[in-house]
PDB file of N, CA and C in Angstrom:
ATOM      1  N   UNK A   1      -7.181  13.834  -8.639  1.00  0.00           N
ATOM      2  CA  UNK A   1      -5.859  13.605  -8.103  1.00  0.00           C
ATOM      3  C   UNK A   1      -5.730  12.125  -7.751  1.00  0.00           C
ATOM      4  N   UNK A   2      -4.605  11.603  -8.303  1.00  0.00           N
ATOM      5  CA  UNK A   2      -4.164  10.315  -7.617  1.00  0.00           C
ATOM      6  C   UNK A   2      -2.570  10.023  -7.556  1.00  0.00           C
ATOM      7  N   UNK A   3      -2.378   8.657  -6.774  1.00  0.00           N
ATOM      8  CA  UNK A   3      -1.232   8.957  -5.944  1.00  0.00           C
ATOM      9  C   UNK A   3      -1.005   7.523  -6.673  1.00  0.00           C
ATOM     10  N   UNK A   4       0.421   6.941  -7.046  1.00  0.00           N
ATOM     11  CA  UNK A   4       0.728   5.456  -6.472  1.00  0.00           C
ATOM     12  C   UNK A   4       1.287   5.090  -5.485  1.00  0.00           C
ATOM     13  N   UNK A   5       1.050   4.270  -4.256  1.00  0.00           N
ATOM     14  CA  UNK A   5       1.756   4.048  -3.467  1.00  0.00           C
ATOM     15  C   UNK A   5       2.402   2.708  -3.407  1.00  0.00           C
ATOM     16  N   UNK A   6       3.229   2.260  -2.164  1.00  0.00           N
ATOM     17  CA  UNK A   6       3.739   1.622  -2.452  1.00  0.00           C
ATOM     18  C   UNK A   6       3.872   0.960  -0.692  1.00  0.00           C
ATOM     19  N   UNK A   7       3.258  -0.821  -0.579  1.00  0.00           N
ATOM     20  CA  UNK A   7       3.242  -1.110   0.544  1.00  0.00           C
ATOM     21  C   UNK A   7       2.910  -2.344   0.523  1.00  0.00           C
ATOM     22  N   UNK A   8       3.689  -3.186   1.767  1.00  0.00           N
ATOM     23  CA  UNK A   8       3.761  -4.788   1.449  1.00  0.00           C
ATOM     24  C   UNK A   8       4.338  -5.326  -0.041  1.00  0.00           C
ATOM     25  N   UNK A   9       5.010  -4.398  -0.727  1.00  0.00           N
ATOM     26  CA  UNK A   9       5.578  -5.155  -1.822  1.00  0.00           C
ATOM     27  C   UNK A   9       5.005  -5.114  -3.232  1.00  0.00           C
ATOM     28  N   UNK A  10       3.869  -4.381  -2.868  1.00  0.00           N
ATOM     29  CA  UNK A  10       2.968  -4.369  -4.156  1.00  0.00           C
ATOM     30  C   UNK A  10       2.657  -2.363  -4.335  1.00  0.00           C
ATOM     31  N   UNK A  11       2.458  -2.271  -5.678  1.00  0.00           N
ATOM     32  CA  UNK A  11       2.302  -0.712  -5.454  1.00  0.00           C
ATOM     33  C   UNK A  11       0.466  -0.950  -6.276  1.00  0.00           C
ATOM     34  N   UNK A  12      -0.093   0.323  -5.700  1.00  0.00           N
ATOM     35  CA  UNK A  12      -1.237   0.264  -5.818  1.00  0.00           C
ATOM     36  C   UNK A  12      -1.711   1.746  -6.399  1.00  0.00           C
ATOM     37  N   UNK A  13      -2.890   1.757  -7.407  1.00  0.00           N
ATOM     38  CA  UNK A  13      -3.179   3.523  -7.813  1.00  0.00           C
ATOM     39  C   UNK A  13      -4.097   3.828  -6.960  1.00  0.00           C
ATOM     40  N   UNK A  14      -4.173   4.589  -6.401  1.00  0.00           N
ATOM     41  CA  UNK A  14      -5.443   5.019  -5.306  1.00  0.00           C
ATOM     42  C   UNK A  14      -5.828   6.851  -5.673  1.00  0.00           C
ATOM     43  N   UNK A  15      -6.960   7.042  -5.444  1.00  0.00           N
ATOM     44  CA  UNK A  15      -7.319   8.143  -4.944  1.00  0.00           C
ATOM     45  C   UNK A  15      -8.162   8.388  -3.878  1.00  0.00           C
ATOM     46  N   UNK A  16      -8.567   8.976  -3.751  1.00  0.00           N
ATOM     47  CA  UNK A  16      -9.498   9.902  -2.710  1.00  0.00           C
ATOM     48  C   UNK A  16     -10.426   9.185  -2.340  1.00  0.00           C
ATOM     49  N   UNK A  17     -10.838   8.649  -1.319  1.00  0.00           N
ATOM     50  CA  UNK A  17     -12.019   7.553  -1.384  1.00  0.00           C
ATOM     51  C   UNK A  17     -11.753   6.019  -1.340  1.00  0.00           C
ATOM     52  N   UNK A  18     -11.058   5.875  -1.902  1.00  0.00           N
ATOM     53  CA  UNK A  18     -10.685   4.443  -2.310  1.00  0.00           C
ATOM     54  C   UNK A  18     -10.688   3.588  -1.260  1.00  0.00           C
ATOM     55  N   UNK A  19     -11.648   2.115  -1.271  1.00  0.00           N
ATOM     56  CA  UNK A  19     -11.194   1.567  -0.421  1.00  0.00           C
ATOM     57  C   UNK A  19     -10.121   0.033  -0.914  1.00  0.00           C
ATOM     58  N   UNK A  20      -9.362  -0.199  -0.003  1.00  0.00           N
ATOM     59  CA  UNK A  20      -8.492  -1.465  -0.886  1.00  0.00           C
ATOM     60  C   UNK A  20      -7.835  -2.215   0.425  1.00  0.00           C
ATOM     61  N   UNK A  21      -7.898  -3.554   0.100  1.00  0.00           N
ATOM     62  CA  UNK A  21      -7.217  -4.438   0.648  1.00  0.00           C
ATOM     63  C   UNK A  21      -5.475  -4.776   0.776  1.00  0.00           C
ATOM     64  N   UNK A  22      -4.738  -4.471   1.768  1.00  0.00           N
ATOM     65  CA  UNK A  22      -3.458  -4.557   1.515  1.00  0.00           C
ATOM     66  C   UNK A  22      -2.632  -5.306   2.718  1.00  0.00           C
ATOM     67  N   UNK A  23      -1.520  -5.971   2.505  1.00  0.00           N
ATOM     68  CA  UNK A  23      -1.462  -6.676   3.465  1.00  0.00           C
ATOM     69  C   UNK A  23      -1.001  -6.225   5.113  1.00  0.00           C
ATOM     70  N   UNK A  24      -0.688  -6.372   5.688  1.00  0.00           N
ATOM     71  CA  UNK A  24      -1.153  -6.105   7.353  1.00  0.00           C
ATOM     72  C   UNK A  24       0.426  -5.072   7.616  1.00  0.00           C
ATOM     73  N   UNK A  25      -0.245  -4.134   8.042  1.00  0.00           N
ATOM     74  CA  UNK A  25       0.375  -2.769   8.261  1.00  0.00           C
ATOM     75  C   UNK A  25       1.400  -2.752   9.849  1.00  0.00           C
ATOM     76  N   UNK A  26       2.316  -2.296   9.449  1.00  0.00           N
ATOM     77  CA  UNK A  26       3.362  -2.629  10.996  1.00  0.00           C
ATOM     78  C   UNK A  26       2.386  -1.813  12.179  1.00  0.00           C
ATOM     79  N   UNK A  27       2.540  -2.369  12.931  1.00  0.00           N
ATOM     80  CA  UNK A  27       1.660  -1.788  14.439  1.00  0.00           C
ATOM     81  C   UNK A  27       1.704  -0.253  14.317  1.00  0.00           C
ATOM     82  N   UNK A  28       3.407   0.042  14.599  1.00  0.00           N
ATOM     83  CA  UNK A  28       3.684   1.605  14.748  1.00  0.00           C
ATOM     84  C   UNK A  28       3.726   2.658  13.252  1.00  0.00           C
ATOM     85  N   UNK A  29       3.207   1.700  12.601  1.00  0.00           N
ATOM     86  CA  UNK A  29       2.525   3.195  11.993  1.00  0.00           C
ATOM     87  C   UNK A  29       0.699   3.230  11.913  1.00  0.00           C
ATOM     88  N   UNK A  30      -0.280   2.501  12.768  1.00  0.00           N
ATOM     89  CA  UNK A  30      -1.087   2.483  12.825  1.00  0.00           C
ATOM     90  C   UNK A  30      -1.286   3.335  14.133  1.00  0.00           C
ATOM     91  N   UNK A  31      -1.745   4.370  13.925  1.00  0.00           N
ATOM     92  CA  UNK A  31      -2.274   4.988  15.268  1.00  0.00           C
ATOM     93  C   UNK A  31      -3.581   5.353  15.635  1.00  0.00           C
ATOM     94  N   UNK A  32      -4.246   4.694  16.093  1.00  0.00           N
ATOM     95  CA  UNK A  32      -5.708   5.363  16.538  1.00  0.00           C
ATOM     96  C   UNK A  32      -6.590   5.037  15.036  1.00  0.00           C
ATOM     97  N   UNK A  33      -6.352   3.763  14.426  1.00  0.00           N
ATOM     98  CA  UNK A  33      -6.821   3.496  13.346  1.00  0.00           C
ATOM     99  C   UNK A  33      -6.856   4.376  11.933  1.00  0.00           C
ATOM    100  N   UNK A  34      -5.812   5.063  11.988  1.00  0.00           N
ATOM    101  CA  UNK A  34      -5.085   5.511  10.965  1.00  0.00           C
ATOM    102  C   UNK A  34      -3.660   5.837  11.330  1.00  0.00           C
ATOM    103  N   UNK A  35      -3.504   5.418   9.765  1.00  0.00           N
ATOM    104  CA  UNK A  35      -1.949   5.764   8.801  1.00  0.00           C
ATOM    105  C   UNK A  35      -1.560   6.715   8.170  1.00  0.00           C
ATOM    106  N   UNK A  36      -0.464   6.807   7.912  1.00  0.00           N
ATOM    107  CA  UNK A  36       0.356   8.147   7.248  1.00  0.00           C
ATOM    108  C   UNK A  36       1.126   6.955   5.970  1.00  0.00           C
ATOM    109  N   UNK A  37       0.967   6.688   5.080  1.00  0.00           N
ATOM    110  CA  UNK A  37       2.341   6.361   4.147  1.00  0.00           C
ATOM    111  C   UNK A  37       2.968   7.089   3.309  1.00  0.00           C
ATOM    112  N   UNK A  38       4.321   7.077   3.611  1.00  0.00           N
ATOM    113  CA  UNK A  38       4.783   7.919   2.956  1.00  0.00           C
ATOM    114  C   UNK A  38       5.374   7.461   1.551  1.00  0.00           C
ATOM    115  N   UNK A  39       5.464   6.411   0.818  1.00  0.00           N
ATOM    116  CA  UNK A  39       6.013   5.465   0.338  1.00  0.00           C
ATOM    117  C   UNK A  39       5.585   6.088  -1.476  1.00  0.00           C
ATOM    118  N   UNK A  40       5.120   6.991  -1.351  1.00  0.00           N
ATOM    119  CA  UNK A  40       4.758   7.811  -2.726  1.00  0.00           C
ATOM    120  C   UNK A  40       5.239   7.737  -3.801  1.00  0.00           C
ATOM    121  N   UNK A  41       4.889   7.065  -4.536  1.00  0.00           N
ATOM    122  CA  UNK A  41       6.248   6.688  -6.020  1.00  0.00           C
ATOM    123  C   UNK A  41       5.997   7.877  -6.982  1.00  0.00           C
ATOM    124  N   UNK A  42       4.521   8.437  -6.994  1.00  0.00           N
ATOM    125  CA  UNK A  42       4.124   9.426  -8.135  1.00  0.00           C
ATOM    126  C   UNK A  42       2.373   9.709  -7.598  1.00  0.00           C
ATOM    127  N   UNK A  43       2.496  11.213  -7.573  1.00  0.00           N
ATOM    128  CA  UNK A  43       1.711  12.440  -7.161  1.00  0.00           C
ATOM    129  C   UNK A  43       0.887  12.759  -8.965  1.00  0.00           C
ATOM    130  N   UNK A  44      -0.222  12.930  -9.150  1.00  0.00           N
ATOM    131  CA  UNK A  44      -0.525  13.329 -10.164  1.00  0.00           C
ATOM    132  C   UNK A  44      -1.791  14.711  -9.644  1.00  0.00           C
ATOM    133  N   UNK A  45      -1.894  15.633  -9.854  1.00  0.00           N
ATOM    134  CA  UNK A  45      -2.486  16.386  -9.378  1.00  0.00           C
ATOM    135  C   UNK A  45      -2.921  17.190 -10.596  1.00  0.00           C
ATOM    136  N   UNK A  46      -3.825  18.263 -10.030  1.00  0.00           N
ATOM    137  CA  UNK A  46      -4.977  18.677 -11.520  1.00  0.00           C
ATOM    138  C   UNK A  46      -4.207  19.179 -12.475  1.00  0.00           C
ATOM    139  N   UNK A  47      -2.924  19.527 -12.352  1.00  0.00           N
ATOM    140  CA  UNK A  47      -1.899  20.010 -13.683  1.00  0.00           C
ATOM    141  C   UNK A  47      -0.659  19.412 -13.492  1.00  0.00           C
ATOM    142  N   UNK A  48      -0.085  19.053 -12.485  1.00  0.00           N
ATOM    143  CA  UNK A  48       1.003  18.760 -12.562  1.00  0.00           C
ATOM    144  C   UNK A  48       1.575  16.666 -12.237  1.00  0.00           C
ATOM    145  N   UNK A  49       2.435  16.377 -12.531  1.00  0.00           N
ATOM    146  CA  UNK A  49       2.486  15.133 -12.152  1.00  0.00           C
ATOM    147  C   UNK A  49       4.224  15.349 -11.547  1.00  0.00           C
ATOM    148  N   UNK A  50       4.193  14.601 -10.552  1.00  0.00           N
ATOM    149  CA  UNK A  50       5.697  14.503  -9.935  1.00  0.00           C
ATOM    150  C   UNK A  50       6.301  13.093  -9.806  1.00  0.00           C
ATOM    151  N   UNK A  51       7.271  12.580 -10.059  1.00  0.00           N
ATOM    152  CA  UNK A  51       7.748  11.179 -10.354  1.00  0.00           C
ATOM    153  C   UNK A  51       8.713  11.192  -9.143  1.00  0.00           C
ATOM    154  N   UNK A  52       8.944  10.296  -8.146  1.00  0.00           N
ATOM    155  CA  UNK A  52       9.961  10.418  -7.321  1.00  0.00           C
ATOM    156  C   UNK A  52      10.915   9.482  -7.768  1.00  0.00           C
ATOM    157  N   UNK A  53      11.771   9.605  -7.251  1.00  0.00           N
ATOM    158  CA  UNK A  53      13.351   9.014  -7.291  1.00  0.00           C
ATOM    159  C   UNK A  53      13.997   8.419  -5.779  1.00  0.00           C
ATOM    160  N   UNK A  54      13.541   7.249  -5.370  1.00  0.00           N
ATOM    161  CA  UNK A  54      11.820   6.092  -6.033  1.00  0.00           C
ATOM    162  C   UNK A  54      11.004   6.913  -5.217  1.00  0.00           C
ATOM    163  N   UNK A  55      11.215   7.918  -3.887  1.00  0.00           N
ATOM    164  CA  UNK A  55       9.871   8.275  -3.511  1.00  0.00           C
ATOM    165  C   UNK A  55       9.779   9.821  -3.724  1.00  0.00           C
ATOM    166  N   UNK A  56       8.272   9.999  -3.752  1.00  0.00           N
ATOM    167  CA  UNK A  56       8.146  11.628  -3.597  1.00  0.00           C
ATOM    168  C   UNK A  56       8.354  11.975  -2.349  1.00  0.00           C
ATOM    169  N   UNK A  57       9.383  12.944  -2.057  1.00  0.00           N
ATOM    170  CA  UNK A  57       9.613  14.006  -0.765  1.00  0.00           C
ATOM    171  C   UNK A  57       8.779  14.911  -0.437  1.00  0.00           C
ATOM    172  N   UNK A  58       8.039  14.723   0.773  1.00  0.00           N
ATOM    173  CA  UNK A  58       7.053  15.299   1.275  1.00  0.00           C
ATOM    174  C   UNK A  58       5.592  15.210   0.814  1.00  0.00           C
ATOM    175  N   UNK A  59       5.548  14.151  -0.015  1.00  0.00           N
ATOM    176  CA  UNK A  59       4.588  13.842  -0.168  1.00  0.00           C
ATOM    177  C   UNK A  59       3.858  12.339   0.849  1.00  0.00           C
ATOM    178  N   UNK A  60       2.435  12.636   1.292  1.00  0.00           N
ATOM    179  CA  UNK A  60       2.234  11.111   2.073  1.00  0.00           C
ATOM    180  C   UNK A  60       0.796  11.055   1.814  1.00  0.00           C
ATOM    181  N   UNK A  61      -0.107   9.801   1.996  1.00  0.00           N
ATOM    182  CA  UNK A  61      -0.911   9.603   2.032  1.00  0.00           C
ATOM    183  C   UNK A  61      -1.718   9.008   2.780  1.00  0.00           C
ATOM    184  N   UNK A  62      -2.699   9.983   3.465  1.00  0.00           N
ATOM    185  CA  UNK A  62      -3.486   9.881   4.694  1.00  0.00           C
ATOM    186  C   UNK A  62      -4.219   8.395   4.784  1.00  0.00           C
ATOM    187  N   UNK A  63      -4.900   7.072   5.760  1.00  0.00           N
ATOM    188  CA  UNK A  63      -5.260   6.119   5.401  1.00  0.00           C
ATOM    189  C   UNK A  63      -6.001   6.117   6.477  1.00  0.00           C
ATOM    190  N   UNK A  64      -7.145   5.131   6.466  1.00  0.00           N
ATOM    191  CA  UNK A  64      -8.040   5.227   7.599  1.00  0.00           C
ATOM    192  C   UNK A  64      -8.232   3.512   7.343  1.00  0.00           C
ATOM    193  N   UNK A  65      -7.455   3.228   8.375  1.00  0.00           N
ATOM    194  CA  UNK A  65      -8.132   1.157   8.835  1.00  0.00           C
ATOM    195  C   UNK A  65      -9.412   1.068   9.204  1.00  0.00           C
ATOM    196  N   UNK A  66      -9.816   0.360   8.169  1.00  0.00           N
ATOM    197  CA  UNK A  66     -11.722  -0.082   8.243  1.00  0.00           C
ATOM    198  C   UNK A  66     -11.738  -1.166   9.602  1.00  0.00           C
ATOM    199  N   UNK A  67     -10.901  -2.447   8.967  1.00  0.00           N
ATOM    200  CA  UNK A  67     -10.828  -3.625   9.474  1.00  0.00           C
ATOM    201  C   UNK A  67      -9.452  -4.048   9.288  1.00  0.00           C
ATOM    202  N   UNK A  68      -9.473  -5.250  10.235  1.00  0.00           N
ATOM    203  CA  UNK A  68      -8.162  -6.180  10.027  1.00  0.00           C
ATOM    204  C   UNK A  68      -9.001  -7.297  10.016  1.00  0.00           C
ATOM    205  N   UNK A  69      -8.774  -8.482   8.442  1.00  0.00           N
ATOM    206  CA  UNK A  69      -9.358  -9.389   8.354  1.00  0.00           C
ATOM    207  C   UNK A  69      -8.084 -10.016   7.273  1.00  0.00           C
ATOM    208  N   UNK A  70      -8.906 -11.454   7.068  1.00  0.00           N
ATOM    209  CA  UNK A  70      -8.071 -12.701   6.600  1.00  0.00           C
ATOM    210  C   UNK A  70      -8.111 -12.864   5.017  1.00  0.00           C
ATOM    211  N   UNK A  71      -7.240 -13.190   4.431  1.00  0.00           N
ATOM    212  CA  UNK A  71      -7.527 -13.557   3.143  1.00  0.00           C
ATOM    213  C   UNK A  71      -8.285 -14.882   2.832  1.00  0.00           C
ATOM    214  N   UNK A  72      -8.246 -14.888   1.167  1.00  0.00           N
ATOM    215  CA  UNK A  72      -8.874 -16.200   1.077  1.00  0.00           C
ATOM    216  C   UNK A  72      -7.506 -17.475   1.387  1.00  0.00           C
ATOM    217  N   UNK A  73      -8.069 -18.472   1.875  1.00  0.00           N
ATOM    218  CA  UNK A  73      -7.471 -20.132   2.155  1.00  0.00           C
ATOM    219  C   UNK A  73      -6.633 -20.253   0.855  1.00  0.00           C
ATOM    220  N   UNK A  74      -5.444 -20.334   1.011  1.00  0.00           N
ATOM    221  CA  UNK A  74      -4.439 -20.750  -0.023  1.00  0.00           C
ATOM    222  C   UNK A  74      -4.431 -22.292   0.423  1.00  0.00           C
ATOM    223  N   UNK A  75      -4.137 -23.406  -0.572  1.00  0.00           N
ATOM    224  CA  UNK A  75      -4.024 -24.709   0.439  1.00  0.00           C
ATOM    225  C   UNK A  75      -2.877 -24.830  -1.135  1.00  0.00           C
ATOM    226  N   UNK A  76      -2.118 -25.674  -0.022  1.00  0.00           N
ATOM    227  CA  UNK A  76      -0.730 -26.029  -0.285  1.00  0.00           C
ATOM    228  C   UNK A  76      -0.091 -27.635  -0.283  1.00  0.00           C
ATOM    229  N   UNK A  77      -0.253 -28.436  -1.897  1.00  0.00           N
ATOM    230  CA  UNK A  77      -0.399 -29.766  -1.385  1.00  0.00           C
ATOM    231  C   UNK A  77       0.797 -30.248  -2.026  1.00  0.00           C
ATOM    232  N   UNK A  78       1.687 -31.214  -1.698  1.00  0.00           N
ATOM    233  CA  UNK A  78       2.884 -31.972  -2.439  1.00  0.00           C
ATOM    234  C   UNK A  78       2.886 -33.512  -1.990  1.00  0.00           C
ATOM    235  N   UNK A  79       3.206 -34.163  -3.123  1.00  0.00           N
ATOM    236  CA  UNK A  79       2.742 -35.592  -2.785  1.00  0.00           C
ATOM    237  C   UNK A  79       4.433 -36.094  -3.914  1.00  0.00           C
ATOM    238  N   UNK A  80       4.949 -37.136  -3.486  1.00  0.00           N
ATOM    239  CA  UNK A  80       5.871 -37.553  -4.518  1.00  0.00           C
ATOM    240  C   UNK A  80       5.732 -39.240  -4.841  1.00  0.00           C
ATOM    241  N   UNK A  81       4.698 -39.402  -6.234  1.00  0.00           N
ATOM    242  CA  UNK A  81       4.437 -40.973  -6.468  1.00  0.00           C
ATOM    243  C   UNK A  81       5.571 -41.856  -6.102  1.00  0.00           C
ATOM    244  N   UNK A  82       4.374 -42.923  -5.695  1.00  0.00           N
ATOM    245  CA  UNK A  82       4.645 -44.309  -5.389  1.00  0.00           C
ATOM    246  C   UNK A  82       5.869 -44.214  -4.549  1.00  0.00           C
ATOM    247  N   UNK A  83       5.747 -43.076  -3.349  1.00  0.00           N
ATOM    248  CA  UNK A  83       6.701 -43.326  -2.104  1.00  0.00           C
ATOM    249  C   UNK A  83       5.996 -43.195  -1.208  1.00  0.00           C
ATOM    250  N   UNK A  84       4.927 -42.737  -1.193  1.00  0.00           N
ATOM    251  CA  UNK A  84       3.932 -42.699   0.357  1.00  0.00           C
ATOM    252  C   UNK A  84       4.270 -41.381   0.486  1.00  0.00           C
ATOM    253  N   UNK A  85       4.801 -40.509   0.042  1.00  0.00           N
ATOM    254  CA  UNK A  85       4.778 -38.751   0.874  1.00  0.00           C
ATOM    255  C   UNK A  85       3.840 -38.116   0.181  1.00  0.00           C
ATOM    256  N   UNK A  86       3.060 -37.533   1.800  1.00  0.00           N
ATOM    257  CA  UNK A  86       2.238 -37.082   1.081  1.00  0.00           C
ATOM    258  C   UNK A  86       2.183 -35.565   2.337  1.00  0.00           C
ATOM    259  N   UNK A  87       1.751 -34.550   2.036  1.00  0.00           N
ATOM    260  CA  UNK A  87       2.189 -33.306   2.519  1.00  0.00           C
ATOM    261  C   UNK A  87       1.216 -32.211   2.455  1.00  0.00           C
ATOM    262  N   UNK A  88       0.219 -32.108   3.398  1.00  0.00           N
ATOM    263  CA  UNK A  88      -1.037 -30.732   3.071  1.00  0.00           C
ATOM    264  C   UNK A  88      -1.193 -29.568   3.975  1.00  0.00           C
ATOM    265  N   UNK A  89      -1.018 -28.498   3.359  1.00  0.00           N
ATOM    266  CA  UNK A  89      -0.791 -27.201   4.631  1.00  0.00           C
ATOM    267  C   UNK A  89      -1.584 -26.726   3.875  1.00  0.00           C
ATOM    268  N   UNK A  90      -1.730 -25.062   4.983  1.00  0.00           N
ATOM    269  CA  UNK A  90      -2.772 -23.998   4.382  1.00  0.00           C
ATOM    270  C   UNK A  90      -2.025 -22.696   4.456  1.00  0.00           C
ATOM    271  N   UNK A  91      -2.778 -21.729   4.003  1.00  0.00           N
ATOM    272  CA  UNK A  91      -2.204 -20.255   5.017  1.00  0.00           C
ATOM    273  C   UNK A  91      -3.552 -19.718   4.368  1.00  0.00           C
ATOM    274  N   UNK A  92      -4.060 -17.936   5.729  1.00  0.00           N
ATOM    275  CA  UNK A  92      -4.902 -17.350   5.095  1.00  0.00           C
ATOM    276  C   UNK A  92      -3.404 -16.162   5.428  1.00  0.00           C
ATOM    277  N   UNK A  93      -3.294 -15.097   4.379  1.00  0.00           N
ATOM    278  CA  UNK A  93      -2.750 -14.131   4.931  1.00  0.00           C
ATOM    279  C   UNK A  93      -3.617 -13.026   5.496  1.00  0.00           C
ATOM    280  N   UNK A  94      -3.021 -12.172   6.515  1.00  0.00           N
ATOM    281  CA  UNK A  94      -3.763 -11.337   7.393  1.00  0.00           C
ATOM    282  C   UNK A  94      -4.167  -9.948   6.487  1.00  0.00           C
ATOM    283  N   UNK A  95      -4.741  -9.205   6.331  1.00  0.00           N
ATOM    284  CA  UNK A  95      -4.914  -8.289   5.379  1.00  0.00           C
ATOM    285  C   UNK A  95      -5.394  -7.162   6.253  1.00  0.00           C
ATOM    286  N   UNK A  96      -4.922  -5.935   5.678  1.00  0.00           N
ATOM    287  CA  UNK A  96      -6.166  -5.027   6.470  1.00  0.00           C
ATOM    288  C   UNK A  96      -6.848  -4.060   5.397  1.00  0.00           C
ATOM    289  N   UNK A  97      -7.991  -3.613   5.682  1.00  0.00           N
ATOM    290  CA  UNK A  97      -9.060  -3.000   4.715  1.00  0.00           C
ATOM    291  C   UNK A  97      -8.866  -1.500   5.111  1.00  0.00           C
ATOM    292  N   UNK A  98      -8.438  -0.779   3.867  1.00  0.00           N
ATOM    293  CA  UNK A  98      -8.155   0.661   4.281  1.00  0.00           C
ATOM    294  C   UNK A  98      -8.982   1.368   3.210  1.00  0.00           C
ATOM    295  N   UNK A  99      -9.369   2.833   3.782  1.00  0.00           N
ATOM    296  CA  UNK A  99      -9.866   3.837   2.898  1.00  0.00           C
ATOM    297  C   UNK A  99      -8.914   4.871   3.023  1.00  0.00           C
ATOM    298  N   UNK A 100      -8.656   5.517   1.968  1.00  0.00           N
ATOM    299  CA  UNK A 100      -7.900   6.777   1.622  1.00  0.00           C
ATOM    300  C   UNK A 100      -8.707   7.669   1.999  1.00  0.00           C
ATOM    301  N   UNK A 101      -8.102   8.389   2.756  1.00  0.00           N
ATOM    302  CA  UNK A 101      -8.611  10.044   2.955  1.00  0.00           C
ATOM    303  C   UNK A 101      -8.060  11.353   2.058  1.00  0.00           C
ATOM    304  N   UNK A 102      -7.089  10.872   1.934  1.00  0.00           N
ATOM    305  CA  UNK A 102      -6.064  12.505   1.605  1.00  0.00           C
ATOM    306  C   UNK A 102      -4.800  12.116   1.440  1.00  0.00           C
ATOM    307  N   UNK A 103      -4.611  12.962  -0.237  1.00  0.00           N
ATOM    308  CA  UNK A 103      -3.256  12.351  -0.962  1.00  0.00           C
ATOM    309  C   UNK A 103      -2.853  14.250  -0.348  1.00  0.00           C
ATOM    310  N   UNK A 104      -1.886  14.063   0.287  1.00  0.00           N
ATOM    311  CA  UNK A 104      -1.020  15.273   0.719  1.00  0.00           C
ATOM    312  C   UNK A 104      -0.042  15.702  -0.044  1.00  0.00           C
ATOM    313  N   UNK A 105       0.353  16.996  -0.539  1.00  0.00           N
ATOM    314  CA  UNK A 105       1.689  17.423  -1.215  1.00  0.00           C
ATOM    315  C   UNK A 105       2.019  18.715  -0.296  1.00  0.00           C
ATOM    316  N   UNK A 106       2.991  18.560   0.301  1.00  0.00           N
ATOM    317  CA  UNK A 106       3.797  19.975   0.729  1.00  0.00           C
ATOM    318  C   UNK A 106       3.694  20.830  -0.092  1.00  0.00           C
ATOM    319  N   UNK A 107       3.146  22.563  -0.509  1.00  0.00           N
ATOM    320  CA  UNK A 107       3.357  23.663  -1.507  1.00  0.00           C
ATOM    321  C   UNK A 107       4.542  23.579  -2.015  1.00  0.00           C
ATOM    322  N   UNK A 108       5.836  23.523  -0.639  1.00  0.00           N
ATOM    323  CA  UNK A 108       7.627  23.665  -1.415  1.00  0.00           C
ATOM    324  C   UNK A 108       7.803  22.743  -2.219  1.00  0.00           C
ATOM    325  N   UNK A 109       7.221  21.327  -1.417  1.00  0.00           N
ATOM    326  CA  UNK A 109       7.979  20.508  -2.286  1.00  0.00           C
ATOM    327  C   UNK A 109       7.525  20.549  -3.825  1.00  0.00           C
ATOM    328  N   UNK A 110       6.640  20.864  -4.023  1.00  0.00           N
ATOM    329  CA  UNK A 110       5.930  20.941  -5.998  1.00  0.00           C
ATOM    330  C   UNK A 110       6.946  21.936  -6.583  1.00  0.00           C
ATOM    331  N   UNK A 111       7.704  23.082  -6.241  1.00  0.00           N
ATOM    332  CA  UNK A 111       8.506  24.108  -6.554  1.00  0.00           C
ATOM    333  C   UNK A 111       9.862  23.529  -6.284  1.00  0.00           C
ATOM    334  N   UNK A 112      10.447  22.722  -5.489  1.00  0.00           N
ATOM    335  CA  UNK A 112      11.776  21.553  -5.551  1.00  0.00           C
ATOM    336  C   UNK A 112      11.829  20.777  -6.248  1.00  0.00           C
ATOM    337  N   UNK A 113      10.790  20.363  -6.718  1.00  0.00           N
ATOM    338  CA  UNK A 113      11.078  19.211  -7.307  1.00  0.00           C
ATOM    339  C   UNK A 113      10.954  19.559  -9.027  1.00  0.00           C
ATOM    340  N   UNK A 114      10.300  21.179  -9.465  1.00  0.00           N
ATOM    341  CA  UNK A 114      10.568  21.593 -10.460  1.00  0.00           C
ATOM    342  C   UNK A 114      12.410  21.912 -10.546  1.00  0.00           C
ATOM    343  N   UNK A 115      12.906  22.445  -9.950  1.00  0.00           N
ATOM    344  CA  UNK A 115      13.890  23.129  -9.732  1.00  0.00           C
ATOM    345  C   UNK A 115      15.136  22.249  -9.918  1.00  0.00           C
ATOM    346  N   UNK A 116      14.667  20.819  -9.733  1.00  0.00           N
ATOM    347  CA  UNK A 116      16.109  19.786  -9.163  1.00  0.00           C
ATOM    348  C   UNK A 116      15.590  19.012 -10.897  1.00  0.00           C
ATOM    349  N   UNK A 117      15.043  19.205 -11.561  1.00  0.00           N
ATOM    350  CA  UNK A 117      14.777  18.838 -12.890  1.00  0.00           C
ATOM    351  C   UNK A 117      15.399  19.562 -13.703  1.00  0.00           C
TER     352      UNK A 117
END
């Protein structure tokens, strides 16, 4: 079974286990060092696959925060010849390290979502 989800802007394939880097998760849906996302674009399960319209209904996927750590040093330089400007910044972005526990499907919803097809 695997899920795509969809978070910080980027969608990602995950299953069961998986651990992956993604960028830094709003406070209130972190509770007690796990997440719920519900952001499900497509459920693939041992026979069936479900495509949402953009998300799957009632479908979510369980997440467990390892860590909250930094990306790598982006450095950011602009210079414009023979005027003297010269311009050097950085950024790390904040990331947090998650493992998947459990791609969830409601029983109804697999039988709705045949039905509305």
């Amino acid at each position: 079974m695997f899920a795509i989800i969809e978070t910080g802007g980027k969608q990602y394939k995950v299953a069961e286990g998986d651990i992956l880097e993604v960028e830094l998760l709003p406070a209130e849906l972190i509770k007690k060092n796990a997440a719920s996302l519900t952001t499900v674009l497509l459920v693939q399960d041992d026979k069936e696959l479900l495509i949402g319209t953009p998300y799957v209904k009632s479908a979510k996927v369980k997440v467990k925060v390892l860590e909250e750590i930094k990306g790598e040093k982006i450095r950011i330089y602009k210079m414009k010849a023979k005027k003297g400007y010269r311009k050097s910044q950085g950024h790390r972005q904040k990331l947090h390290k998650i493992q998947v526990e459990k791609i969830e499907i409601k029983a109804a919803a697999k039988t709705k979502e045949k039905e509305t097809e």
